[in-house]
PDB file of N, CA and C in Angstrom:
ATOM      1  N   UNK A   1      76.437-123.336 -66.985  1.00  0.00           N
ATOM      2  CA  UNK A   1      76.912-124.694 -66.722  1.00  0.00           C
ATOM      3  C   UNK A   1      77.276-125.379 -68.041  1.00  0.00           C
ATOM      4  N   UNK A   2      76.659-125.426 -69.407  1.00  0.00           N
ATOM      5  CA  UNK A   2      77.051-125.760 -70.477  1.00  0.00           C
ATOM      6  C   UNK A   2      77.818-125.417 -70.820  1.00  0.00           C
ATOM      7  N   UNK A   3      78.458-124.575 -70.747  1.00  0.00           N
ATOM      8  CA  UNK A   3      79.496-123.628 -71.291  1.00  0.00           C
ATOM      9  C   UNK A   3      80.727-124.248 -70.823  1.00  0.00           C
ATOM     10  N   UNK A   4      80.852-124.351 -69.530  1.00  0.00           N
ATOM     11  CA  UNK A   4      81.505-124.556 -68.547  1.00  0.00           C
ATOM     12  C   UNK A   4      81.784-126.254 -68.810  1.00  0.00           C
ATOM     13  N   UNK A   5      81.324-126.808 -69.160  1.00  0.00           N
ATOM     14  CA  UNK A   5      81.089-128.311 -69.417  1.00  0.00           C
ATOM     15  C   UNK A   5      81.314-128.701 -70.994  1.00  0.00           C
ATOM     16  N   UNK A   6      81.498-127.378 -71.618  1.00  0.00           N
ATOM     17  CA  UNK A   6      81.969-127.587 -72.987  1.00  0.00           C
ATOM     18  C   UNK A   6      80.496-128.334 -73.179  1.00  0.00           C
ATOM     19  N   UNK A   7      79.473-128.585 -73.081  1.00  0.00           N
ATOM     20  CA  UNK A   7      77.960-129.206 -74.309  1.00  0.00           C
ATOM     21  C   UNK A   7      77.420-128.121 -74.745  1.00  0.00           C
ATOM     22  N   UNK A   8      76.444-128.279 -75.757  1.00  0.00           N
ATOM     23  CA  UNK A   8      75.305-127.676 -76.462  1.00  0.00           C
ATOM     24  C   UNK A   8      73.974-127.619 -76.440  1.00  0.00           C
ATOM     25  N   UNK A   9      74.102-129.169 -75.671  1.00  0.00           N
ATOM     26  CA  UNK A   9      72.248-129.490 -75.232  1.00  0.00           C
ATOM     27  C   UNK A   9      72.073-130.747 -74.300  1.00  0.00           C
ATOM     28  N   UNK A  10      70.914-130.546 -73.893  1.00  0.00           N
ATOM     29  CA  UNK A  10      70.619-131.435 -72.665  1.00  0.00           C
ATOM     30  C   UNK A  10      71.320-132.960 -72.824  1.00  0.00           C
ATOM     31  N   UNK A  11      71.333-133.065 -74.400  1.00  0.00           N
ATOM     32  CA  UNK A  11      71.587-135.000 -74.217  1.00  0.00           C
ATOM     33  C   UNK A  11      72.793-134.710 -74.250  1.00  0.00           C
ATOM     34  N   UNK A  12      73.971-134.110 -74.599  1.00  0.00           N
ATOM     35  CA  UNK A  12      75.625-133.793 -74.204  1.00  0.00           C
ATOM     36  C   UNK A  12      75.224-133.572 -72.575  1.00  0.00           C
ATOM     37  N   UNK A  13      74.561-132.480 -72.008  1.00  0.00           N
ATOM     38  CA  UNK A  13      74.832-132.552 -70.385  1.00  0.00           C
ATOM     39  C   UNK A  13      74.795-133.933 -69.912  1.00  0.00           C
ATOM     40  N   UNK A  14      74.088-134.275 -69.821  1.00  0.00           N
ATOM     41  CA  UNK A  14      73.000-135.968 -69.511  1.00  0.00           C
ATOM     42  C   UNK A  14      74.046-137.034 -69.668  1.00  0.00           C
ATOM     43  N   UNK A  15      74.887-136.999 -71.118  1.00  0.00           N
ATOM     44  CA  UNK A  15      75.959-137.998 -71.106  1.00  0.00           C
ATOM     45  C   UNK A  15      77.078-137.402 -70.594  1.00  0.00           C
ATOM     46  N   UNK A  16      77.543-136.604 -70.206  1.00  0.00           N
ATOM     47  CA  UNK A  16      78.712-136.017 -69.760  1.00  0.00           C
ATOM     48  C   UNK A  16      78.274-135.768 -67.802  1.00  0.00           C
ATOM     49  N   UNK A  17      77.268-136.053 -67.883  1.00  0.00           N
ATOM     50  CA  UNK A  17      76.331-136.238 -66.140  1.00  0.00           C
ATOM     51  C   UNK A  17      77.284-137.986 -65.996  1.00  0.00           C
ATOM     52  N   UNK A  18      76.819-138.863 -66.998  1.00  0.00           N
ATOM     53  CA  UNK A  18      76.880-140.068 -66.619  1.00  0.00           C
ATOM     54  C   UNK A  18      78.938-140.618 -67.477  1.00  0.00           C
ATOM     55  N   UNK A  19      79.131-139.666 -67.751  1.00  0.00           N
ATOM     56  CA  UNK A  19      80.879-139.849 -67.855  1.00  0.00           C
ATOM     57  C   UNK A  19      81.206-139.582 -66.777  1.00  0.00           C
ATOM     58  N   UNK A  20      80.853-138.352 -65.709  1.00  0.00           N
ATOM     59  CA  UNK A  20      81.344-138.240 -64.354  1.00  0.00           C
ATOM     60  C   UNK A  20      81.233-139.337 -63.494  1.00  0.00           C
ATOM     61  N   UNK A  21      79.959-139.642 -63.376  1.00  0.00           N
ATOM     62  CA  UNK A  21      79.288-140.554 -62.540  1.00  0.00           C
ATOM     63  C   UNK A  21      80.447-141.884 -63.055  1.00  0.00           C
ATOM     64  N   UNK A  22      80.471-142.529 -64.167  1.00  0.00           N
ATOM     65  CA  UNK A  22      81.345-143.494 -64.433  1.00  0.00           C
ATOM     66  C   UNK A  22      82.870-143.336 -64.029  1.00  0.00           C
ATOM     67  N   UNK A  23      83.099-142.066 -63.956  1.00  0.00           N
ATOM     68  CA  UNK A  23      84.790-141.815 -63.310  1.00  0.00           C
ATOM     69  C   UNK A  23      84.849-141.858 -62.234  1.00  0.00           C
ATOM     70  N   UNK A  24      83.851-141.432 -61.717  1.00  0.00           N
ATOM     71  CA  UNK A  24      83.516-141.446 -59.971  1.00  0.00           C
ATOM     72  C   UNK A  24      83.891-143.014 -59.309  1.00  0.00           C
ATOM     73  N   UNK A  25      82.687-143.726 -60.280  1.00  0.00           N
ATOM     74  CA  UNK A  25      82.487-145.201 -59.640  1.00  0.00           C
ATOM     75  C   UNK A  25      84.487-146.271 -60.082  1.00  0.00           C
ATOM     76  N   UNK A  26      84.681-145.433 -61.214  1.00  0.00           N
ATOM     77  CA  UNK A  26      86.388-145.935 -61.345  1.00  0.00           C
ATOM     78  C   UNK A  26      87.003-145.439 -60.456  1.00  0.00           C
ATOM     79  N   UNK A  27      87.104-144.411 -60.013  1.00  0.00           N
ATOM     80  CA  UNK A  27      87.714-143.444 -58.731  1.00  0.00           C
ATOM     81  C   UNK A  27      87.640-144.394 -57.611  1.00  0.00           C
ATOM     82  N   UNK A  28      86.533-144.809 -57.293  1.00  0.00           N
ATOM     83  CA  UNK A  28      85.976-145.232 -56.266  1.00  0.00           C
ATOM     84  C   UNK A  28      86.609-146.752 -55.849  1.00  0.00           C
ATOM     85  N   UNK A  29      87.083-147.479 -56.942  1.00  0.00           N
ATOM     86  CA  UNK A  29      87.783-148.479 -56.645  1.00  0.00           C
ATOM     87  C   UNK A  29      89.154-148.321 -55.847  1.00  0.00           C
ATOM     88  N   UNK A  30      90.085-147.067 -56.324  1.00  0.00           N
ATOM     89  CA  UNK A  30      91.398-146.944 -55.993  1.00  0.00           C
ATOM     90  C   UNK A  30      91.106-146.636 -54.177  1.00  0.00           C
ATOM     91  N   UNK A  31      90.031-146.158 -53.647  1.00  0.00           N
ATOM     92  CA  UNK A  31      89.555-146.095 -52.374  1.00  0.00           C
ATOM     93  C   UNK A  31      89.400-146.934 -51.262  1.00  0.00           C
ATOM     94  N   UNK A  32      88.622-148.101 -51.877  1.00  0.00           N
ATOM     95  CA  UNK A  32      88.135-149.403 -51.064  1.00  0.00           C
ATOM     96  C   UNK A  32      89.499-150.031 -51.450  1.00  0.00           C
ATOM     97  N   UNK A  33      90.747-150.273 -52.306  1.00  0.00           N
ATOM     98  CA  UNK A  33      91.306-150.950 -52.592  1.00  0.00           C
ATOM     99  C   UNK A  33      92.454-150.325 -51.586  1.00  0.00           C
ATOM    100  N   UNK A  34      92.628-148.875 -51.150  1.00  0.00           N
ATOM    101  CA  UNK A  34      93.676-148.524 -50.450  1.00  0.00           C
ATOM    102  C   UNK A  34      92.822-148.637 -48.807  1.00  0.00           C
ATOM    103  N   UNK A  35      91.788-148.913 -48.713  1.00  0.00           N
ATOM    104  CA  UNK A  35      91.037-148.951 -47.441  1.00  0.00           C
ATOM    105  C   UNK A  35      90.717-150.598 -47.090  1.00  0.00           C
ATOM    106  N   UNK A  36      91.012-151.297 -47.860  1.00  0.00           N
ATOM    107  CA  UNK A  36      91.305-152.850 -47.582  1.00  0.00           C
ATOM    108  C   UNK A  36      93.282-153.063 -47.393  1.00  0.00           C
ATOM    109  N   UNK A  37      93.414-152.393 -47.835  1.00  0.00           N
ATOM    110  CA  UNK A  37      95.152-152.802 -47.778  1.00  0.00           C
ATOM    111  C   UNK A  37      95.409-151.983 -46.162  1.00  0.00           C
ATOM    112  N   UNK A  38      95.044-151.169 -45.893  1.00  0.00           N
ATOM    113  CA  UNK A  38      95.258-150.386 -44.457  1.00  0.00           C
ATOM    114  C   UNK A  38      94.926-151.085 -43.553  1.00  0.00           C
ATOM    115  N   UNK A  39      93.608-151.839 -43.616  1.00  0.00           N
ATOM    116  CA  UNK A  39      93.275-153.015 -42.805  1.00  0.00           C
ATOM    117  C   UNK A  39      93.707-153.957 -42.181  1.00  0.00           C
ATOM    118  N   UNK A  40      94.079-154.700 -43.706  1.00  0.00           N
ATOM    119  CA  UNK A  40      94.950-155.632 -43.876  1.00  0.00           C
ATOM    120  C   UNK A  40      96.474-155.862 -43.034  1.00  0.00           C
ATOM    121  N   UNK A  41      97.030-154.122 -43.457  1.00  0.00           N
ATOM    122  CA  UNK A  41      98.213-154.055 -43.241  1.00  0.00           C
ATOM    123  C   UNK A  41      99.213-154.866 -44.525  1.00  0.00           C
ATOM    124  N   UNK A  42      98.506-155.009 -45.053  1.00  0.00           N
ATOM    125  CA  UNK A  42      99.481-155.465 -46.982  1.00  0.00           C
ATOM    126  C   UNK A  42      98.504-154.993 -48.135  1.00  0.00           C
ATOM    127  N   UNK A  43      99.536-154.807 -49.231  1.00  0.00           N
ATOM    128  CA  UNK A  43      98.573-154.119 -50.688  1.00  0.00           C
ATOM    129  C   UNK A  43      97.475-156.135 -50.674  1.00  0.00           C
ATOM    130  N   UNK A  44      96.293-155.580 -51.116  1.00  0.00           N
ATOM    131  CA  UNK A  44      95.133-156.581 -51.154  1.00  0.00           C
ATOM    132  C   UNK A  44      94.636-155.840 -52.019  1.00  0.00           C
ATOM    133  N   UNK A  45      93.728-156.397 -52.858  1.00  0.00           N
ATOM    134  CA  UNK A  45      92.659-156.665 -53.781  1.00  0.00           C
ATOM    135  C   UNK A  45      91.496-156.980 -53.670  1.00  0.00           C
ATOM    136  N   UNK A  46      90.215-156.488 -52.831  1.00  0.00           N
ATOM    137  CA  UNK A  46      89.166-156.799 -52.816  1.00  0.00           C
ATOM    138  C   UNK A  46      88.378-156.770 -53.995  1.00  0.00           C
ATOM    139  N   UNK A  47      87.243-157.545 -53.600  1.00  0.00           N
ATOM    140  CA  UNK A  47      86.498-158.006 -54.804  1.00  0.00           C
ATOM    141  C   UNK A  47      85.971-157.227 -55.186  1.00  0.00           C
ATOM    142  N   UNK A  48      85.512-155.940 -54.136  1.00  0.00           N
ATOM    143  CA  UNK A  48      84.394-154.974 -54.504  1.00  0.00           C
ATOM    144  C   UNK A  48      85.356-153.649 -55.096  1.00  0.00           C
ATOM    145  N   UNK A  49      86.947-154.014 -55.474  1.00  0.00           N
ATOM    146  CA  UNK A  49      87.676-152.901 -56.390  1.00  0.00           C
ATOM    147  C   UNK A  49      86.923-153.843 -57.839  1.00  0.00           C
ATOM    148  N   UNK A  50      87.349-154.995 -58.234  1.00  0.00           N
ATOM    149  CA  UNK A  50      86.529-155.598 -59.578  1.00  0.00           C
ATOM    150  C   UNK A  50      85.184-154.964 -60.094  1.00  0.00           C
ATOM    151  N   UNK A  51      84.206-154.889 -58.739  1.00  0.00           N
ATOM    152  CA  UNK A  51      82.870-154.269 -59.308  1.00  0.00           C
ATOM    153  C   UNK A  51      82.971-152.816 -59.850  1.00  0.00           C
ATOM    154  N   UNK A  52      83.716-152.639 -58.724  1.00  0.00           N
ATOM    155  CA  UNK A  52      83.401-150.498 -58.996  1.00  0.00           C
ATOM    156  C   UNK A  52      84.511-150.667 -60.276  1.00  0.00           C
ATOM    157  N   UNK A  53      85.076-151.821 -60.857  1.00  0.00           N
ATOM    158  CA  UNK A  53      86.151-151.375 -62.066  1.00  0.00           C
ATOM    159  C   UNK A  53      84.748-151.954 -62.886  1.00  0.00           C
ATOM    160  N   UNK A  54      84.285-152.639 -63.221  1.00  0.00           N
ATOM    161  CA  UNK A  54      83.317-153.440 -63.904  1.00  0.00           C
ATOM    162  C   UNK A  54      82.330-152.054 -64.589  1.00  0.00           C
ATOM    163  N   UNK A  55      81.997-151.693 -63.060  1.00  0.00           N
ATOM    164  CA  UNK A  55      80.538-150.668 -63.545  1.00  0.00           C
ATOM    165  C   UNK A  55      81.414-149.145 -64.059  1.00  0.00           C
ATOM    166  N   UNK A  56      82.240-148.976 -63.221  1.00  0.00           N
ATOM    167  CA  UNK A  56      82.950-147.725 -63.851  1.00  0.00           C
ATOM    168  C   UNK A  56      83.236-147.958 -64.961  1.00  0.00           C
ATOM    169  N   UNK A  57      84.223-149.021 -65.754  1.00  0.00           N
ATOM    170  CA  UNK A  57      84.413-149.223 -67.057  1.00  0.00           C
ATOM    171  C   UNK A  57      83.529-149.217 -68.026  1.00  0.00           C
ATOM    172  N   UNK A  58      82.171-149.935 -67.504  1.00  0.00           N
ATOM    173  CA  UNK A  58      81.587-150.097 -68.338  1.00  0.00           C
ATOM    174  C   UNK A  58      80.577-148.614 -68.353  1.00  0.00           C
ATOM    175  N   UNK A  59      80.490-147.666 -67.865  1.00  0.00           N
ATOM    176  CA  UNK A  59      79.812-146.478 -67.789  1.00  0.00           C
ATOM    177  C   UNK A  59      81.085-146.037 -68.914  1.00  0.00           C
ATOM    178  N   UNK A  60      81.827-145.891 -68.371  1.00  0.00           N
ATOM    179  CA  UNK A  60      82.776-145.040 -68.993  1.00  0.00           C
ATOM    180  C   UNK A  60      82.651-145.737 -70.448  1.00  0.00           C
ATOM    181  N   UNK A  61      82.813-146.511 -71.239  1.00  0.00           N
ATOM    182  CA  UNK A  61      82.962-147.007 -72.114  1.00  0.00           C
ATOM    183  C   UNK A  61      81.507-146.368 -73.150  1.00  0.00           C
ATOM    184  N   UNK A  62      80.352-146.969 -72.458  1.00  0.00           N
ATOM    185  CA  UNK A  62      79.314-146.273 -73.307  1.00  0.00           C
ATOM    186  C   UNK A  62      79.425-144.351 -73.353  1.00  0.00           C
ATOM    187  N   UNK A  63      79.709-144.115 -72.399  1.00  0.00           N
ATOM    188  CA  UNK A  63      80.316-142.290 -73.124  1.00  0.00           C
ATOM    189  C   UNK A  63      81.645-142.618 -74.353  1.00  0.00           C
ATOM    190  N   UNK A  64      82.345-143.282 -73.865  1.00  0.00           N
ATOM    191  CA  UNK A  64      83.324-143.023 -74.870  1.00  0.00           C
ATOM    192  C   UNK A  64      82.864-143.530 -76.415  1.00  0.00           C
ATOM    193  N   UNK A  65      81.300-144.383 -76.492  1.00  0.00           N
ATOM    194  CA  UNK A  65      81.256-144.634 -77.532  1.00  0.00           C
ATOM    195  C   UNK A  65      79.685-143.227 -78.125  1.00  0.00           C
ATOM    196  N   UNK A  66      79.526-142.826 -77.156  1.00  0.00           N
ATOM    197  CA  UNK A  66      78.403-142.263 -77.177  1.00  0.00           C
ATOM    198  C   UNK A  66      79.198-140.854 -77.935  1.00  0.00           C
ATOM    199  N   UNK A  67      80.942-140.427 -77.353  1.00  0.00           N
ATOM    200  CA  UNK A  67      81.471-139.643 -78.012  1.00  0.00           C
ATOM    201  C   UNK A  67      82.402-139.512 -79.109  1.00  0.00           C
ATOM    202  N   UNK A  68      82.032-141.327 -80.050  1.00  0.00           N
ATOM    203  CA  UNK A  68      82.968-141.594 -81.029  1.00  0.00           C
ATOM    204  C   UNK A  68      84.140-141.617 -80.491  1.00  0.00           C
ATOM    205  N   UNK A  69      85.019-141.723 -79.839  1.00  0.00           N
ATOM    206  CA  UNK A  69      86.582-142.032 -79.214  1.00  0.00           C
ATOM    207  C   UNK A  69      86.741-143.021 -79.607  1.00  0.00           C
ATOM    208  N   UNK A  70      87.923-143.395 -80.572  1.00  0.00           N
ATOM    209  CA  UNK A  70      88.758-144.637 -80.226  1.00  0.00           C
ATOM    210  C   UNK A  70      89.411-145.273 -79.805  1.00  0.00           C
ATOM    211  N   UNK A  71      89.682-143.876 -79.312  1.00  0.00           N
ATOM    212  CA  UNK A  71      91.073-144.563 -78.138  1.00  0.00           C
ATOM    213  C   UNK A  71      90.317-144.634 -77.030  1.00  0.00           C
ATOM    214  N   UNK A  72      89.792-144.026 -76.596  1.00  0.00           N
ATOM    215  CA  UNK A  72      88.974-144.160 -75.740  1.00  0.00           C
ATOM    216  C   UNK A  72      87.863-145.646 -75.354  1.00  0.00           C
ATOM    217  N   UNK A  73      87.653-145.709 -76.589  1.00  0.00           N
ATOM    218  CA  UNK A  73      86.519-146.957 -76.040  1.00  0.00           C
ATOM    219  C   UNK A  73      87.533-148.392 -76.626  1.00  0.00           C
ATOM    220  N   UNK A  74      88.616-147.984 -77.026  1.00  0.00           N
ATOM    221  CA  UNK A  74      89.487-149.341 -77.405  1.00  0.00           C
ATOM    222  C   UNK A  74      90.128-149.673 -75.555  1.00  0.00           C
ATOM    223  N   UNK A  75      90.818-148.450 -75.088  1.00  0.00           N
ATOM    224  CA  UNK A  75      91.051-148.465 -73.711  1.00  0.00           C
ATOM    225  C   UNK A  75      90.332-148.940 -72.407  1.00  0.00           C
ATOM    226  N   UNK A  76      88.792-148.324 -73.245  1.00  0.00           N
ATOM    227  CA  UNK A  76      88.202-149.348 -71.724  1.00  0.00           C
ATOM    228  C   UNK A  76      87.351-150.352 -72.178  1.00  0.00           C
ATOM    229  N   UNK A  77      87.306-150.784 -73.553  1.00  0.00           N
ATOM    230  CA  UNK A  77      86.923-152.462 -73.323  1.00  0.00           C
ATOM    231  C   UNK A  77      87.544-153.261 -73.139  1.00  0.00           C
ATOM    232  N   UNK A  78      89.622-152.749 -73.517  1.00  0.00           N
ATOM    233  CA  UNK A  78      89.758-154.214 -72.705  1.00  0.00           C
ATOM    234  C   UNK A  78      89.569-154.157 -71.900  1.00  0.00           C
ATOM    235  N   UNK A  79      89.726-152.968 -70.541  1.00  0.00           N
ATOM    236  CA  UNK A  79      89.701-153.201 -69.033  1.00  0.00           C
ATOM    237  C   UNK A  79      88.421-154.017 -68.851  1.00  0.00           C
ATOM    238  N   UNK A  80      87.439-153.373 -69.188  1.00  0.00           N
ATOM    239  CA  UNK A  80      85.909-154.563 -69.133  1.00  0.00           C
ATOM    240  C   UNK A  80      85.880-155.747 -69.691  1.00  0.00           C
ATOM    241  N   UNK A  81      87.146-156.195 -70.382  1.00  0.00           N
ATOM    242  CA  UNK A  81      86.705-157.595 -70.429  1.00  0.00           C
ATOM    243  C   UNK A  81      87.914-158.757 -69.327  1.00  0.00           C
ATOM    244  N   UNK A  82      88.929-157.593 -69.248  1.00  0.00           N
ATOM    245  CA  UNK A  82      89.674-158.165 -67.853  1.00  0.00           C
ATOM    246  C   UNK A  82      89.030-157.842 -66.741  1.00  0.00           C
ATOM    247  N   UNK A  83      88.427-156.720 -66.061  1.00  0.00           N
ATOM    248  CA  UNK A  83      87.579-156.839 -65.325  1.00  0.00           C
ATOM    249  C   UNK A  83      86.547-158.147 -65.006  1.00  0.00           C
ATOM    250  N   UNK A  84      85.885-157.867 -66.095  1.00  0.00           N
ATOM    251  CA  UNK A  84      84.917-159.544 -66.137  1.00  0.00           C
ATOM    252  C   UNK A  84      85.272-161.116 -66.172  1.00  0.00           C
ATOM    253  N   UNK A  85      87.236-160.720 -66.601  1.00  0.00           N
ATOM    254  CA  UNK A  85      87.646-161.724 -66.071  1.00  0.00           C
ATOM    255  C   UNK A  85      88.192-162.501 -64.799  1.00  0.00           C
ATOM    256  N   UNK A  86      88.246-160.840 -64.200  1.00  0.00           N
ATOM    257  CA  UNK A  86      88.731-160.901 -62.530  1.00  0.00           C
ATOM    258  C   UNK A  86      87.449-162.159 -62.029  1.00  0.00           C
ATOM    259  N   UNK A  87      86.800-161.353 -62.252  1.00  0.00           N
ATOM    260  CA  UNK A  87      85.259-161.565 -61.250  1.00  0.00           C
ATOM    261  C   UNK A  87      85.048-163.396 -61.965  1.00  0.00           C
ATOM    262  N   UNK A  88      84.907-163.300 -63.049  1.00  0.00           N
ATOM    263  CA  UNK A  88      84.558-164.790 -63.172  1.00  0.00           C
ATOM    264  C   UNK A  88      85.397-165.930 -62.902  1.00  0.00           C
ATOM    265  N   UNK A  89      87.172-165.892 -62.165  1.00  0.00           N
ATOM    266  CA  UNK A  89      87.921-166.230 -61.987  1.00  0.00           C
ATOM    267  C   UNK A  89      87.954-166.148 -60.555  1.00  0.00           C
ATOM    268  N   UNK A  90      87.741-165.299 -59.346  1.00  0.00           N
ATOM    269  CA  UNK A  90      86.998-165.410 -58.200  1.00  0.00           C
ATOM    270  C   UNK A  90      85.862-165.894 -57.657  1.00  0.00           C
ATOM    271  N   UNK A  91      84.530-165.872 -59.024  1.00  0.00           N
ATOM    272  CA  UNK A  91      83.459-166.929 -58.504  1.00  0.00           C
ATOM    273  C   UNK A  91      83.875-168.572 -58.777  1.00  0.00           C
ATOM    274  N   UNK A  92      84.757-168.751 -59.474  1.00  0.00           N
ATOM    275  CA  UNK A  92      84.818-170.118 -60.056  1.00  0.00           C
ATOM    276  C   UNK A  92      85.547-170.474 -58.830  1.00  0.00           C
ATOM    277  N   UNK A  93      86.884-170.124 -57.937  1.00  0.00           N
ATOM    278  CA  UNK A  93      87.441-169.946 -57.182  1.00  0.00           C
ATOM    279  C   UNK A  93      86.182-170.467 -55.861  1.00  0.00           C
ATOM    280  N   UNK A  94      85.824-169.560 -55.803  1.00  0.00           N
ATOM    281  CA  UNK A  94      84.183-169.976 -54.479  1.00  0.00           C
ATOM    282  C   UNK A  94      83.422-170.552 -54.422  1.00  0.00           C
ATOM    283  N   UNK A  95      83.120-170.901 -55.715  1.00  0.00           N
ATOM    284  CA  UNK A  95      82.648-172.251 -55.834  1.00  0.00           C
ATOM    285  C   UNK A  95      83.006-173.573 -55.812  1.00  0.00           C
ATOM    286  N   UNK A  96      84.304-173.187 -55.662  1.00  0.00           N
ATOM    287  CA  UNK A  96      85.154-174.818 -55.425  1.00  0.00           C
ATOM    288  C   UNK A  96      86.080-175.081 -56.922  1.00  0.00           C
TER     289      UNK A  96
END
C-alpha cells in the first residue's frame, strides 16, 4: 500500500489518508450542488456546497502545507477565504 501511495512511513500514509478524505469532502460539494439544482429544476447553490467547500478546502490546504506546495496551498487559501466569505455573507443575509 505505501508503495502504491508513493509514502515512506506511517505519518506520509496518515496525511495522504486525510488529503483523500479532504478531496472527498471537495468532491462532495459538486454532488449536493448538482442534487439541489435537479430538484430545483435550475443551477442553485446550496449552502451545504459552502460547507463541504469550507471543510474540504480547508483539509486540503493543511496537506498542501504539510507537503510544502505552493501552488498548492496559495490555490486553496484563497478558495478558504472566499468560501468563508460565502458563508458569512449568507448568515448576515438570515439574520436580517
Amino acid at each position: 500500500m505505501f508503495e502504491f501511495l508513493n509514502v515512506d512511513s506511517w505519518a506520509e500514509f496518515t496525511w495522504v489518508m486525510i488529503g483523500l478524505g479532504g478531496q472527498l469532502a471537495f468532491t462532495a460539494r459538486f454532488l449536493v450542488q448538482w442534487i439541489a439544482s435537479e430538484k430545483a429544476g435550475r443551477s442553485t447553490v446550496p449552502v451545504a456546497f459552502w460547507y463541504f467547500s469550507i471543510i474540504g478546502g480547508t483539509i486540503l490546504l493543511s496537506y498542501a502545507i504539510y507537503r510544502g506546495d505552493p501552488v498548492f496551498i496559495l490555490g486553496q487559501s484563497m478558495g478558504v477565504i472566499i468560501y468563508s466569505r460565502n458563508l458569512w455573507l449568507i448568515r448576515r443575509e438570515r439574520l436580517g
